[in-house]
C-alpha atoms as a PDB file:
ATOM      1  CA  UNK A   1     105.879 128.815  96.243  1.00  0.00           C
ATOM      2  CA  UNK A   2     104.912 132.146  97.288  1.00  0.00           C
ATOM      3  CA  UNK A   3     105.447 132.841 100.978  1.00  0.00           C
ATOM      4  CA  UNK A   4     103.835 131.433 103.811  1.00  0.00           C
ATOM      5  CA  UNK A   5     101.732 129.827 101.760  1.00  0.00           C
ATOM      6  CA  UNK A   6     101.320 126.196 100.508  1.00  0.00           C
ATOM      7  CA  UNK A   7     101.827 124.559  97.157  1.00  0.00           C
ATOM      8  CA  UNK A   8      98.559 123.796  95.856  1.00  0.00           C
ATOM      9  CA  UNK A   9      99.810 119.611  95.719  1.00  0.00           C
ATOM     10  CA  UNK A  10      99.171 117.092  98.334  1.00  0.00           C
ATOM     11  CA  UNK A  11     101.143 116.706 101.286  1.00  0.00           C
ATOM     12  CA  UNK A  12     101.456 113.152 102.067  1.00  0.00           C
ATOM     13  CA  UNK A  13     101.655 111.532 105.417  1.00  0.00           C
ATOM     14  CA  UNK A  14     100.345 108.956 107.721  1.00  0.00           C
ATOM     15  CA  UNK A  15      96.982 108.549 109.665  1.00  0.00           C
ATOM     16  CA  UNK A  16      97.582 108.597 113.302  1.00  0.00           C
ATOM     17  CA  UNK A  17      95.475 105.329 113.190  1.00  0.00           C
ATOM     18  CA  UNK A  18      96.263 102.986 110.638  1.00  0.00           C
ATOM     19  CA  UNK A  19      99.203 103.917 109.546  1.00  0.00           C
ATOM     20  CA  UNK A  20      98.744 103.653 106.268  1.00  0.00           C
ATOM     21  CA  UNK A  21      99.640 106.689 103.700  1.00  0.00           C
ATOM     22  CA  UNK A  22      97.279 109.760 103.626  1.00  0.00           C
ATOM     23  CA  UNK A  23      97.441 112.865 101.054  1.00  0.00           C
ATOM     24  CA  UNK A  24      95.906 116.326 102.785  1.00  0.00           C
ATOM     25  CA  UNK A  25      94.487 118.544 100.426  1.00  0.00           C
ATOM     26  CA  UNK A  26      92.659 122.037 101.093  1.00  0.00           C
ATOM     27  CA  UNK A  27      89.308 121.925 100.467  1.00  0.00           C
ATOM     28  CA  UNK A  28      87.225 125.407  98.999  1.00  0.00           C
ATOM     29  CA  UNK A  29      86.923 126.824 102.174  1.00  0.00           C
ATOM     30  CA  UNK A  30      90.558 126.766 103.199  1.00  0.00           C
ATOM     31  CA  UNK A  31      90.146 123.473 105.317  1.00  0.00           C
ATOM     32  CA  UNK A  32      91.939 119.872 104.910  1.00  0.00           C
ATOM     33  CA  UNK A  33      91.026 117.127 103.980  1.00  0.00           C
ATOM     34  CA  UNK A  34      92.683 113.785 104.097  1.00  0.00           C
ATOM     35  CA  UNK A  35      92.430 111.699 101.238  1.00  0.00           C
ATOM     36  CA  UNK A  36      92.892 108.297  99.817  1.00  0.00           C
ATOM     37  CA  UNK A  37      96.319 108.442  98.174  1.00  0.00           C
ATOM     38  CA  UNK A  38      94.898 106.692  94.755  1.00  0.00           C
ATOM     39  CA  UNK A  39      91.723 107.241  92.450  1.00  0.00           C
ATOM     40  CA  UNK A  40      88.722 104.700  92.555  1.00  0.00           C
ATOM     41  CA  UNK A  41      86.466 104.115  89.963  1.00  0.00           C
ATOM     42  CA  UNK A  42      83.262 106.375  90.848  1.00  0.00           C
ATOM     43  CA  UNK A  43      81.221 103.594  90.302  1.00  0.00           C
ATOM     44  CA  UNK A  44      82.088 101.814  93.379  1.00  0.00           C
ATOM     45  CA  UNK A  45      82.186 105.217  95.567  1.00  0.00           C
ATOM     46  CA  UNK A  46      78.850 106.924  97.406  1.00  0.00           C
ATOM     47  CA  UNK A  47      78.398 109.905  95.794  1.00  0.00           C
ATOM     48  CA  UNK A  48      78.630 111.644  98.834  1.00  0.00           C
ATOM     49  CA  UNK A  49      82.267 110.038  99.465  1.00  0.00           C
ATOM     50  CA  UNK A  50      83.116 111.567  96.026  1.00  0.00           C
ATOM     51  CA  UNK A  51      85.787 114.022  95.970  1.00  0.00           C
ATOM     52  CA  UNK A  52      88.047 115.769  92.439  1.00  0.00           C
ATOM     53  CA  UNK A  53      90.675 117.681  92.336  1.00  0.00           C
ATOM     54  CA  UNK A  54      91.335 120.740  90.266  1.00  0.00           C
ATOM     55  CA  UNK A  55      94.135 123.069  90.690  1.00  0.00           C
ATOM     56  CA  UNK A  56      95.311 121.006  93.373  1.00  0.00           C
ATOM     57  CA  UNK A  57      92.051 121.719  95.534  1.00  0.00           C
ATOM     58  CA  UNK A  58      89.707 119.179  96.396  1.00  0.00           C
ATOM     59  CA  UNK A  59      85.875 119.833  95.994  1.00  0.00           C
ATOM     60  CA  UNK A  60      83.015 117.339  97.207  1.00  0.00           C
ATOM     61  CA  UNK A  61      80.996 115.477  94.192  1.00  0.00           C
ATOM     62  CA  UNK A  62      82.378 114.074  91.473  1.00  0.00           C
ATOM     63  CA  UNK A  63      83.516 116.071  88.142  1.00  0.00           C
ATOM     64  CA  UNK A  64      81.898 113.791  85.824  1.00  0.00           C
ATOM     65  CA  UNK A  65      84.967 111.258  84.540  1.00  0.00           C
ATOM     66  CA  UNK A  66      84.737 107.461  86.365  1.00  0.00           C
ATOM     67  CA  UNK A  67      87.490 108.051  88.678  1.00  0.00           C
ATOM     68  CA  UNK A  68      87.684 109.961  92.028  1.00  0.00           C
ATOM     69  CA  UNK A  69      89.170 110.150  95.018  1.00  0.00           C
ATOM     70  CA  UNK A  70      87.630 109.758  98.657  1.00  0.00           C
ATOM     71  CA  UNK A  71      88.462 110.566 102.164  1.00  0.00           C
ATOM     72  CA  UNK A  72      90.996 108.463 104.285  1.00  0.00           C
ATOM     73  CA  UNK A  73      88.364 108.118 107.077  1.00  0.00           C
ATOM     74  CA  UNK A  74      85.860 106.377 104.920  1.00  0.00           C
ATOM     75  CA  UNK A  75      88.695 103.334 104.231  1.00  0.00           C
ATOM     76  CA  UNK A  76      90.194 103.513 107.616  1.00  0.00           C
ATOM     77  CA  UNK A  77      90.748 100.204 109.727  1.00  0.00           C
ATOM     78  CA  UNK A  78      90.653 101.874 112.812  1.00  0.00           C
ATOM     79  CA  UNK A  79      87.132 104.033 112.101  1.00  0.00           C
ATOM     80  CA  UNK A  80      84.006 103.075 111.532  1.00  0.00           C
ATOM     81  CA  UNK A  81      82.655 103.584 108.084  1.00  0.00           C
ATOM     82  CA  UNK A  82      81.092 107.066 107.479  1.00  0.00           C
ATOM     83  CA  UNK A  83      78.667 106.029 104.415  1.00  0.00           C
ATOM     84  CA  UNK A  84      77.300 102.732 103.411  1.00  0.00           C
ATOM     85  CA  UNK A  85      80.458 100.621 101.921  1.00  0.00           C
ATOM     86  CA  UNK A  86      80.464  98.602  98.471  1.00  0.00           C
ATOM     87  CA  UNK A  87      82.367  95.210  98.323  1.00  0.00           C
ATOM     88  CA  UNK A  88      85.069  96.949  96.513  1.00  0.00           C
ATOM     89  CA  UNK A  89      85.843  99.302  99.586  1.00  0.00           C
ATOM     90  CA  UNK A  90      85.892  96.693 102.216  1.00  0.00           C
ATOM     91  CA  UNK A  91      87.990  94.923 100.217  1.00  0.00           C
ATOM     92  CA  UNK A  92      90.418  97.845 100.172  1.00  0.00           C
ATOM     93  CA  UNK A  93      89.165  98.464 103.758  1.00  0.00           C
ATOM     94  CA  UNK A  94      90.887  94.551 104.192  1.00  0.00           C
ATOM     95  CA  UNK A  95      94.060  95.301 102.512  1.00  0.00           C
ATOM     96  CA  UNK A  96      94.699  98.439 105.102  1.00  0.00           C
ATOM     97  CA  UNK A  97      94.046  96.407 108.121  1.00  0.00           C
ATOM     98  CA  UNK A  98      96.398  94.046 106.898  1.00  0.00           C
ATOM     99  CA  UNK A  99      99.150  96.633 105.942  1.00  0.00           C
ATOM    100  CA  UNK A 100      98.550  98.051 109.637  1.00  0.00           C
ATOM    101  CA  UNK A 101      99.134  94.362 111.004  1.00  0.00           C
ATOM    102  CA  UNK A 102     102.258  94.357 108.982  1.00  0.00           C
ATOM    103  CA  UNK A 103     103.454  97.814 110.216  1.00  0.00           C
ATOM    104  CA  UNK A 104     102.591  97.268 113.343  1.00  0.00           C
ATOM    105  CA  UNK A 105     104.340  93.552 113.461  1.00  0.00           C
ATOM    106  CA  UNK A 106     107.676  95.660 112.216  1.00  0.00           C
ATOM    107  CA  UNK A 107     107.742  97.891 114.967  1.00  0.00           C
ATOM    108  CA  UNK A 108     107.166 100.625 111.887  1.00  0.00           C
ATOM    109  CA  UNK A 109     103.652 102.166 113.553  1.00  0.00           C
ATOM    110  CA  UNK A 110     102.561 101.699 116.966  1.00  0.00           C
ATOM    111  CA  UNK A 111      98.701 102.928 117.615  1.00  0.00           C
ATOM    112  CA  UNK A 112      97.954 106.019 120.047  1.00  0.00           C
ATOM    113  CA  UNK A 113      95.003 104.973 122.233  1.00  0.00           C
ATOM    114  CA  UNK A 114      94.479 108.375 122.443  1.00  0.00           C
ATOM    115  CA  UNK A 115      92.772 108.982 119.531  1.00  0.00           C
ATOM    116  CA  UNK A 116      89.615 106.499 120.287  1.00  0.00           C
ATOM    117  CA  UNK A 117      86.355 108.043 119.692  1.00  0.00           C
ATOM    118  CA  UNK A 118      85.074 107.945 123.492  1.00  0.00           C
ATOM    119  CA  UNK A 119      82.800 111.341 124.322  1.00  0.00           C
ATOM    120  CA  UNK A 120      85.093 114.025 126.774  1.00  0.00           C
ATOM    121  CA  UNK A 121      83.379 115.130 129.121  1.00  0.00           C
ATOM    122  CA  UNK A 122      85.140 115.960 132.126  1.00  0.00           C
ATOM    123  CA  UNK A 123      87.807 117.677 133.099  1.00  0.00           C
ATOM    124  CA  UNK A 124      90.946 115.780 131.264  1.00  0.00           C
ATOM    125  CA  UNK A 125      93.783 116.629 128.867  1.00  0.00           C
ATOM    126  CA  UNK A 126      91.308 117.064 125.688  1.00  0.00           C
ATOM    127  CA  UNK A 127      92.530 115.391 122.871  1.00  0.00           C
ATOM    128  CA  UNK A 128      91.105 118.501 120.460  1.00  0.00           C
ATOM    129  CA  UNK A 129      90.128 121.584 122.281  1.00  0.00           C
ATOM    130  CA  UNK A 130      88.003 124.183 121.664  1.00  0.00           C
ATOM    131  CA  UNK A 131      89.912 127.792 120.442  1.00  0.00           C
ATOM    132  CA  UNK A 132      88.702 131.041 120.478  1.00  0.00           C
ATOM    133  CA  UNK A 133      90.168 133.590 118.294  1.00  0.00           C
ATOM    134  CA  UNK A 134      89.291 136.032 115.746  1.00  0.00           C
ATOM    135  CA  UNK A 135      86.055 135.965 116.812  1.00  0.00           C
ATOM    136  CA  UNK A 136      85.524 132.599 115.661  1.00  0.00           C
ATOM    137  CA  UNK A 137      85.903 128.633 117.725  1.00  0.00           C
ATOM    138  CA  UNK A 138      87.691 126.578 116.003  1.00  0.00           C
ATOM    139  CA  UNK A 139      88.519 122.915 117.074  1.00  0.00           C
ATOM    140  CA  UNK A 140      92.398 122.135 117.345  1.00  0.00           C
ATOM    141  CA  UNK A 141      93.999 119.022 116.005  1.00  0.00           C
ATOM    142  CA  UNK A 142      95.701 118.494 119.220  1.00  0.00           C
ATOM    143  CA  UNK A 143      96.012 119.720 122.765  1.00  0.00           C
ATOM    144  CA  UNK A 144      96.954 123.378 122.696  1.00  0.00           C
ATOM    145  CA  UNK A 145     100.498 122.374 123.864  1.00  0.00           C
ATOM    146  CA  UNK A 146     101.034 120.086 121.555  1.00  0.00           C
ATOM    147  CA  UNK A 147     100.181 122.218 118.628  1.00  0.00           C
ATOM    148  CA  UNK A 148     103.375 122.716 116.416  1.00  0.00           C
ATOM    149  CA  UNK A 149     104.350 125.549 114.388  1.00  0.00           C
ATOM    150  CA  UNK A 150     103.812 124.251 110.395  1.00  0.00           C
ATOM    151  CA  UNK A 151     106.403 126.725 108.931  1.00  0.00           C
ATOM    152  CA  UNK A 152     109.486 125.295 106.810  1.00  0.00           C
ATOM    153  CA  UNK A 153     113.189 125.828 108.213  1.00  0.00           C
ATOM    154  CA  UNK A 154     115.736 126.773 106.505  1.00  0.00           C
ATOM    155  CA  UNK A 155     116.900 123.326 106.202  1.00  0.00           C
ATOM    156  CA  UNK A 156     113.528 122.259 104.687  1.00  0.00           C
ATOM    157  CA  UNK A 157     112.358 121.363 107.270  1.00  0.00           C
ATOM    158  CA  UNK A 158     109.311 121.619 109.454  1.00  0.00           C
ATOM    159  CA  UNK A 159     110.016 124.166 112.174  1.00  0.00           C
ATOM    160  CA  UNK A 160     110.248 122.081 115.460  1.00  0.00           C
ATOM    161  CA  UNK A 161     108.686 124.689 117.487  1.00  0.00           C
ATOM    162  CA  UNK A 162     105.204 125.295 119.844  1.00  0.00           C
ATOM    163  CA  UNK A 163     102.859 127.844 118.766  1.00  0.00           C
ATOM    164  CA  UNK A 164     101.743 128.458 123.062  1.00  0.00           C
ATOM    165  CA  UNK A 165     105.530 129.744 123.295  1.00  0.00           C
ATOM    166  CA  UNK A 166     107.120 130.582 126.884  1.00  0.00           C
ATOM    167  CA  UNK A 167     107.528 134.072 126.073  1.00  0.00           C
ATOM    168  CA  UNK A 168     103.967 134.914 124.651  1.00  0.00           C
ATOM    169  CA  UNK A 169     100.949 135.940 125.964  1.00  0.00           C
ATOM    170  CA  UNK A 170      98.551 132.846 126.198  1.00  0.00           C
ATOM    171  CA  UNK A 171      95.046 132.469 126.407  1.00  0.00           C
ATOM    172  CA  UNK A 172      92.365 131.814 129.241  1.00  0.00           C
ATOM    173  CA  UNK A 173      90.619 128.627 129.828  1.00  0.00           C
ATOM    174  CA  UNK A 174      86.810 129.543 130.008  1.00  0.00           C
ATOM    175  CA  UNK A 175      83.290 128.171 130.680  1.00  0.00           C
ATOM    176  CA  UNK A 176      81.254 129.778 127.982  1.00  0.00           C
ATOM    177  CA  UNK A 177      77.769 128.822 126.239  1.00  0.00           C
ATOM    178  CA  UNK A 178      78.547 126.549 123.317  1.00  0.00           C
ATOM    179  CA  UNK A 179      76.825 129.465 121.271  1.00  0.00           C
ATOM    180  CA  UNK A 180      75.623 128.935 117.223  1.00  0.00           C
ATOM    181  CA  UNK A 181      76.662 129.658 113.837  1.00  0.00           C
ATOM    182  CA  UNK A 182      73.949 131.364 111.734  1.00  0.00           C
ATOM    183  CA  UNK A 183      71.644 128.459 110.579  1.00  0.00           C
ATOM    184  CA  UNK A 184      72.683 126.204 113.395  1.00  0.00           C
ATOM    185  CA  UNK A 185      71.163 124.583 116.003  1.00  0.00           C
ATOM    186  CA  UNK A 186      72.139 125.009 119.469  1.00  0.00           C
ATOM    187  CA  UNK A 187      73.035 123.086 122.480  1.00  0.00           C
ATOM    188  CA  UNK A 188      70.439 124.377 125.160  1.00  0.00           C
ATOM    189  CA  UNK A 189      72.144 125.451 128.824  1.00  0.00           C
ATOM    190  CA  UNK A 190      75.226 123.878 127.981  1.00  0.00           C
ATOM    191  CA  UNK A 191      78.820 125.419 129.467  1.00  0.00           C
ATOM    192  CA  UNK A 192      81.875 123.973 127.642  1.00  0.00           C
ATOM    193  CA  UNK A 193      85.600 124.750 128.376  1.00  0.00           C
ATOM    194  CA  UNK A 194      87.074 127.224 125.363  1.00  0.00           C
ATOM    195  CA  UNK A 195      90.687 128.319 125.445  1.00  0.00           C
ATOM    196  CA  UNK A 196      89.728 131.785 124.439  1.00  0.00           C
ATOM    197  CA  UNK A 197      92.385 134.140 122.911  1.00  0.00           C
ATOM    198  CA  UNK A 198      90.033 136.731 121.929  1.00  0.00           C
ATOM    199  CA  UNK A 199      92.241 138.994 124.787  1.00  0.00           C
ATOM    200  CA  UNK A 200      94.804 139.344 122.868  1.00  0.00           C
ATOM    201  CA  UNK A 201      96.011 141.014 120.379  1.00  0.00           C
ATOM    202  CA  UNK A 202      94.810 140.544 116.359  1.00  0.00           C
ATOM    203  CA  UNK A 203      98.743 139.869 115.663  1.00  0.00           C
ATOM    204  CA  UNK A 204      98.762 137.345 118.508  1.00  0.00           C
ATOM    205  CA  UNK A 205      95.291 135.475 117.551  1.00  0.00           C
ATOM    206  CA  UNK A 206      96.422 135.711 113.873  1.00  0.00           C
ATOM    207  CA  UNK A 207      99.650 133.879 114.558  1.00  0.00           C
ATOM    208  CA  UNK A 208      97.528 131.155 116.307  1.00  0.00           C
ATOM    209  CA  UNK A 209      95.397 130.778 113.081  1.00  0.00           C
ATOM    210  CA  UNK A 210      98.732 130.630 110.928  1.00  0.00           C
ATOM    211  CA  UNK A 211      99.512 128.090 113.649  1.00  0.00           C
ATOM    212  CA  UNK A 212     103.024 129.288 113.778  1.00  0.00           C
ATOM    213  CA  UNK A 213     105.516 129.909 116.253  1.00  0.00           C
ATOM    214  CA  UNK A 214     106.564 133.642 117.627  1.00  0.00           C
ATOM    215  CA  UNK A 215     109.517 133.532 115.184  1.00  0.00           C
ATOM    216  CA  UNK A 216     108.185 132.448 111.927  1.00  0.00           C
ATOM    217  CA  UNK A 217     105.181 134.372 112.495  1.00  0.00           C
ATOM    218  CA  UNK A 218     107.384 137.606 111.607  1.00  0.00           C
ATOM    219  CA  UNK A 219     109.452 135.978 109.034  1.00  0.00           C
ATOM    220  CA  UNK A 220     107.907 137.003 105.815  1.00  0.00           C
ATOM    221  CA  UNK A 221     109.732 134.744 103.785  1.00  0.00           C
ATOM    222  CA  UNK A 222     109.481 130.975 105.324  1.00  0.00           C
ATOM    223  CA  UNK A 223     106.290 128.951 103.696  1.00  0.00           C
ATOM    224  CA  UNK A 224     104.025 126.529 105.154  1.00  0.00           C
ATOM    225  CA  UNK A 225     105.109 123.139 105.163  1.00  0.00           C
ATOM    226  CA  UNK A 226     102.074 121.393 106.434  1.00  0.00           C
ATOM    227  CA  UNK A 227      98.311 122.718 106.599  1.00  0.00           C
ATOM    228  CA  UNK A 228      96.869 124.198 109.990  1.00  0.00           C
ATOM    229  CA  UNK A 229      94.755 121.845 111.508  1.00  0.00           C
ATOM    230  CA  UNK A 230      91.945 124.125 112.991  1.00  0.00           C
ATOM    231  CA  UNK A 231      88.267 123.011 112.104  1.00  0.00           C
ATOM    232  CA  UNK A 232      85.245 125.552 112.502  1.00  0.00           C
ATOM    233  CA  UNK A 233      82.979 123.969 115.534  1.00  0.00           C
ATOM    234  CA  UNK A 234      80.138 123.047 115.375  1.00  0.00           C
ATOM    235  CA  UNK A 235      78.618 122.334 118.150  1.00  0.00           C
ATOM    236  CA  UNK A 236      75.801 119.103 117.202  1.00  0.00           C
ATOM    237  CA  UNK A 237      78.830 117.797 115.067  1.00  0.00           C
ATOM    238  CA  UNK A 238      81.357 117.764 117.581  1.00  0.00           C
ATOM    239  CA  UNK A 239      79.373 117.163 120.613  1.00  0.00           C
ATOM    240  CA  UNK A 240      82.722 114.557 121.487  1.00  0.00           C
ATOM    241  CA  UNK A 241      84.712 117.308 122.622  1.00  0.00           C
ATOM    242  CA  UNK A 242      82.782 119.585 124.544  1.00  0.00           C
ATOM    243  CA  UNK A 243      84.333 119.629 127.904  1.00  0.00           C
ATOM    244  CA  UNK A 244      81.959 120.866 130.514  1.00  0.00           C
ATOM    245  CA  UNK A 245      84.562 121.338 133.560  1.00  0.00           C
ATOM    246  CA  UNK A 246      86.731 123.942 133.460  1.00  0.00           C
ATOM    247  CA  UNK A 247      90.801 122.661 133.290  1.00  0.00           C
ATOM    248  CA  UNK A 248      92.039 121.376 137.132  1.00  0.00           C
ATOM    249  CA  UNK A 249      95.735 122.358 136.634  1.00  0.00           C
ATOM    250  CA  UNK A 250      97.374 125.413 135.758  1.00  0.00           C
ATOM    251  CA  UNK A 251      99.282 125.127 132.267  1.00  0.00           C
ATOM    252  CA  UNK A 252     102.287 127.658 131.249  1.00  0.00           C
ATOM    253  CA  UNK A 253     101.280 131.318 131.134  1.00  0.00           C
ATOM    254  CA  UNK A 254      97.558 130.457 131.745  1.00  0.00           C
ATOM    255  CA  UNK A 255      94.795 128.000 133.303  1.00  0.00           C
ATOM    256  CA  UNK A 256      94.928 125.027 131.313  1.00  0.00           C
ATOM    257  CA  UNK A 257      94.306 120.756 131.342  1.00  0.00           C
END
């Protein structure tokens, strides 16, 4: 494994919904993707649900043989469908729900109401934020405090540690224009609420896209153990988590929710 850098194999977990077992995979362009843990036949899949992997990278479409893979979120109890299902994928749709019963009945998974679907729009702890840095938004996987460093102890471990660390510089809730990509469309005379590190320093806004903590970030030879979970925004695709008030409390080093 070379350093701070991934094996190119899944890294199993658990959806924060269901429970049930997920593999993340990086996609072409660096991002991950949670997949189905087992291959389907094609035949039963939307094409556009299709995913292969090769080299231990997962690309969209299939690759020609009758089996593929296909995102978590299209199977997911807790979500609604993203495509039009077949019979065969509600069935295994079924089969989660009931293994979510089951872990739930055990006391082995207890659901986050957190993570419902409802638009944010005012001026609450946002379950994703908005990040600025590099010159680049990105969304976050989780409330900037929450965000965890995803570099491997020397115990094997992951490292247990925040990346918004007490004795860093952190960045400055702002109202700003939700802005455009090239080839986007554009929210018109919209503010949202962006936790903007574009003050700092490239070594300090380059740790936050490594997502790790003040130490690892300088330790040349720890690797990743899980993938950073920043998204490029969009702004039409994640119109959910704009915020449009700025935060009402004051976090640690900076204005935050």
């Amino acid at each position: 494994m070379r350093p701070a850098g991934l094996l190119r194999a899944g890294q199993s977990s658990r959806c924060r919904r269901c429970g049930n077992r997920i593999d993340f995979y990086q996609r072409a362009d660096h991002r991950p993707i949670a997949l189905h843990p087992t291959e389907l036949a094609t035949v039963h899949v939307p094409e556009p649900c299709r995913w292969h992997l090769a080299g231990g990278i997962a690309y969209p479409h299939g690759d020609g043989s009758p089996w593929c893979r296909i995102p978590h979120a299209v199977l997911c109890p807790r979500r609604i469908p993203l495509c039009r299902t077949s019979p065969c994928l509600e069935a295994l749709r079924r089969q989660l729900a009931a293994r979510t019963r089951r872990l739930t009945d055990a006391g082995a998974f207890t659901f986050d109401p957190t993570l419902t679907n409802s638009p944010a729009t005012g001026a609450d702890n946002p379950i994703r934020p908005v990040v600025q840095m590099l010159l680049c938004r990105y969304l976050a996987a989780s409330p900037v405090e929450h965000l965890r460093c995803v570099a491997r102890t020397r115990h094997r471990h992951r490292c247990a540690q925040p990346v918004l660390a007490p004795t860093a510089p952190a960045g400055i809730w702002r109202l700003l224009p939700t802005g455009s990509r090239r080839g986007q469309l554009a929210l018109h005379d919209v503010l949202m609420a962006v936790y903007d590190l574009g003050h700092l320093p490239y070594s300090e806004q380059l740790r936050w896209r490594t997502q790790r903590c003040p130490r690892h970030a300088v330790t040349s030879g720890a690797a990743d153990l899980a993938l950073a979970g920043w998204q490029p925004f969009h702004p039409l695709v994640h119109t959910a988590h704009i915020h449009t008030d700025v935060p009402r409390h004051e976090a640690r080093r900076g204005r935050g929710w």
